[in-house]
Protein backbone atom coordinates (compact mmCIF):
# COMPACT_ATOMS: atom_id res chain seq x y z
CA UNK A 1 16.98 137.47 139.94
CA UNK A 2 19.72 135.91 137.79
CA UNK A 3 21.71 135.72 140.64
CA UNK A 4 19.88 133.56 142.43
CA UNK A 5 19.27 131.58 139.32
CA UNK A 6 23.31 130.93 139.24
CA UNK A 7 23.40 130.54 143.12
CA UNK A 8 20.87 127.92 142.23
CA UNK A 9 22.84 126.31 139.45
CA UNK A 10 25.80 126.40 141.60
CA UNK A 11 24.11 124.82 144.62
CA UNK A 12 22.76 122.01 142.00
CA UNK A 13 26.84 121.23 140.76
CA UNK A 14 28.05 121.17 144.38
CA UNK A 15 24.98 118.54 145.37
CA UNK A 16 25.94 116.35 142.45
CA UNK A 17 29.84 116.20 142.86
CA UNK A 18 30.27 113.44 145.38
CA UNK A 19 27.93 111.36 142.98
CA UNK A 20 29.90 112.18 140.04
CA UNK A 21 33.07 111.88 141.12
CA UNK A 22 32.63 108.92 143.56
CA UNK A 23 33.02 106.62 140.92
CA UNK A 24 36.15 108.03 139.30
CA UNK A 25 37.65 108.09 142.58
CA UNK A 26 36.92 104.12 142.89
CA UNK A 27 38.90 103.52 139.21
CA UNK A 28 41.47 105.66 140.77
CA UNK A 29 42.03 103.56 143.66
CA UNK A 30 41.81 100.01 142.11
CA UNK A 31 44.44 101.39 139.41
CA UNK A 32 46.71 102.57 142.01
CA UNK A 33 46.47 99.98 144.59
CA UNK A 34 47.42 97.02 141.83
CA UNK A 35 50.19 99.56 141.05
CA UNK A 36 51.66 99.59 144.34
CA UNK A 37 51.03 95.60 144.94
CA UNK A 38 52.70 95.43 142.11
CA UNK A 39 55.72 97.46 142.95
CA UNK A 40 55.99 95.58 146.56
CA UNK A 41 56.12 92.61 144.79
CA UNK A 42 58.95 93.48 142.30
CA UNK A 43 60.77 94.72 145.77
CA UNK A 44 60.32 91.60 147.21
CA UNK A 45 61.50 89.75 144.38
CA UNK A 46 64.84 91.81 144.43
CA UNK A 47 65.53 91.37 147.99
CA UNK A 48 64.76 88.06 147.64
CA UNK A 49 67.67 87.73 145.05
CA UNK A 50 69.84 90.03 146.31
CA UNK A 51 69.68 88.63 150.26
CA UNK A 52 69.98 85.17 148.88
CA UNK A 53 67.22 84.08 150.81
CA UNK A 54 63.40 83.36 151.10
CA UNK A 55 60.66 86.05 150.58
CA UNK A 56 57.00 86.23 151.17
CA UNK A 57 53.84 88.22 150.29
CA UNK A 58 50.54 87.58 152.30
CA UNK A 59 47.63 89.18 151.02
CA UNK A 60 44.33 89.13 153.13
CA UNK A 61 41.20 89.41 151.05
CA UNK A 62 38.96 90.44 153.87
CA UNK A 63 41.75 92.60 156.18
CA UNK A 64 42.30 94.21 152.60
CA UNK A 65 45.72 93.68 153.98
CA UNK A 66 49.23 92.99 152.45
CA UNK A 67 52.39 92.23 154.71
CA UNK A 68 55.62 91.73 152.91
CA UNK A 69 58.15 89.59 155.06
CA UNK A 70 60.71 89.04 156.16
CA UNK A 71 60.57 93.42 156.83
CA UNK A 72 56.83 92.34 158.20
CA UNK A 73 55.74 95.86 156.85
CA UNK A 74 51.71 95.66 156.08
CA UNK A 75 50.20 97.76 153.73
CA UNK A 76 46.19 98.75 154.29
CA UNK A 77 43.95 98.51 150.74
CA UNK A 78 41.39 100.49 150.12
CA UNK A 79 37.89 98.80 151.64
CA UNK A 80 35.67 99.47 148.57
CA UNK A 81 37.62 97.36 146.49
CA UNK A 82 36.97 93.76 146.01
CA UNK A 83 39.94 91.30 146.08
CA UNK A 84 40.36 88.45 144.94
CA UNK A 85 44.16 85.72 145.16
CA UNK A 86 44.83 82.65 142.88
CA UNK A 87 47.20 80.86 143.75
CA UNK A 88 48.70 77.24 144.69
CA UNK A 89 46.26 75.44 147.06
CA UNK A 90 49.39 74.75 149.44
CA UNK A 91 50.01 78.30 150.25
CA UNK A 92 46.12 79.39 150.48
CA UNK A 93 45.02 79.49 154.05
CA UNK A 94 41.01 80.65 154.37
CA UNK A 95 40.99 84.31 153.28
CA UNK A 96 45.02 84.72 152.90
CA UNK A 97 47.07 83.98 150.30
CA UNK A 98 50.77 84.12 150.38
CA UNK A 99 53.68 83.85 147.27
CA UNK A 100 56.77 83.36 147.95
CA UNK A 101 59.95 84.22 146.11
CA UNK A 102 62.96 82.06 146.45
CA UNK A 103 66.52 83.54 146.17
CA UNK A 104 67.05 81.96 142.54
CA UNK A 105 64.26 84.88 141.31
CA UNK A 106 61.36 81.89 141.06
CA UNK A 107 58.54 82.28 143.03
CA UNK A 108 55.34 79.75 143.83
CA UNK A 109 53.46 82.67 141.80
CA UNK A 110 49.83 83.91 141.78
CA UNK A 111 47.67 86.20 141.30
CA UNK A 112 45.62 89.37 142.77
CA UNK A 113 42.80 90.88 141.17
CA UNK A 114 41.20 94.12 142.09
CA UNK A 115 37.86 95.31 141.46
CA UNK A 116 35.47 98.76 141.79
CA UNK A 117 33.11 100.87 139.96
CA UNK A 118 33.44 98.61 136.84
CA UNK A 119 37.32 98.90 136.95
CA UNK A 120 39.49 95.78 137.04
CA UNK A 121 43.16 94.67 137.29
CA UNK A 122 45.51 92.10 138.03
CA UNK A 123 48.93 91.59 139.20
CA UNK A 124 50.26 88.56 138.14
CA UNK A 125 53.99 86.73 139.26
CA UNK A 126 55.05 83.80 137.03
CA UNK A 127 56.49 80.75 139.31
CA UNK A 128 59.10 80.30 137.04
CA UNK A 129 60.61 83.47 136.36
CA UNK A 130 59.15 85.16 139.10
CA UNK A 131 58.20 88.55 137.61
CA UNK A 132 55.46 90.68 137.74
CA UNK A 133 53.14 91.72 135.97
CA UNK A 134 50.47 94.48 136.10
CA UNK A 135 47.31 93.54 133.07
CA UNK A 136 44.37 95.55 132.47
């Protein structure tokens, strides 16, 4: 009898899991996605500098996309978190946004917030400076 009691209890934990953890598992993902958009970014900065020429960043709000150029490399986001770009109206086309970094270490700057299960960052790059920033 108290055997299938635990059984039961055990059955009960491994039926609630995915609801319990589904949410932690969204923070996760927001946290780590603005981390490596952030990362890119710094990269793209660099190369911009050190290649003495013109870099951009494209993000896609509804592709949950990110392409980095001139390497053309895209990067998937997760699809359960919401994106959002701010930027300069010139370099805002639809549902992409681009920011480009110019070989000086200025950029057009902008920003990219990320959003899920009540979690929410930003990345932000300064047009003057150019760097990045990653703000809870």
């Amino acid at each position: 009898m108290e055997l299938l009691i635990v059984l039961a209890v055990m059955a009960l934990a491994v039926a609630l899991a995915p609801a319990l953890l589904g949410p932690a598992r969204a923070r996760v993902a927001v946290r780590t996605s603005a981390q490596e958009v952030a990362a890119d970014l710094r990269a793209l900065r660099g190369l911009a500098v050190s290649r003495n020429q013109e870099t951009r960043a494209t993000i896609d709000i509804v592709d949950h996309s990110f392409t980095l150029d001139p390497q053309g490399e895209i990067r998937r986001l997760p699809l359960d978190i919401a994106l959002a770009f701010t930027g300069p109206r010139s370099l805002m086309d639809g549902v992409k946004g681009r920011i480009l970094f110019y070989p000086d270490g200025s950029s057009t700057g902008g920003q990219i917030e990320f959003s899920a299960a009540g979690e929410f960052h930003h990345v932000e790059v300064h047009w003057l400076s150019g760097l990045v920033s990653l703000d809870d």
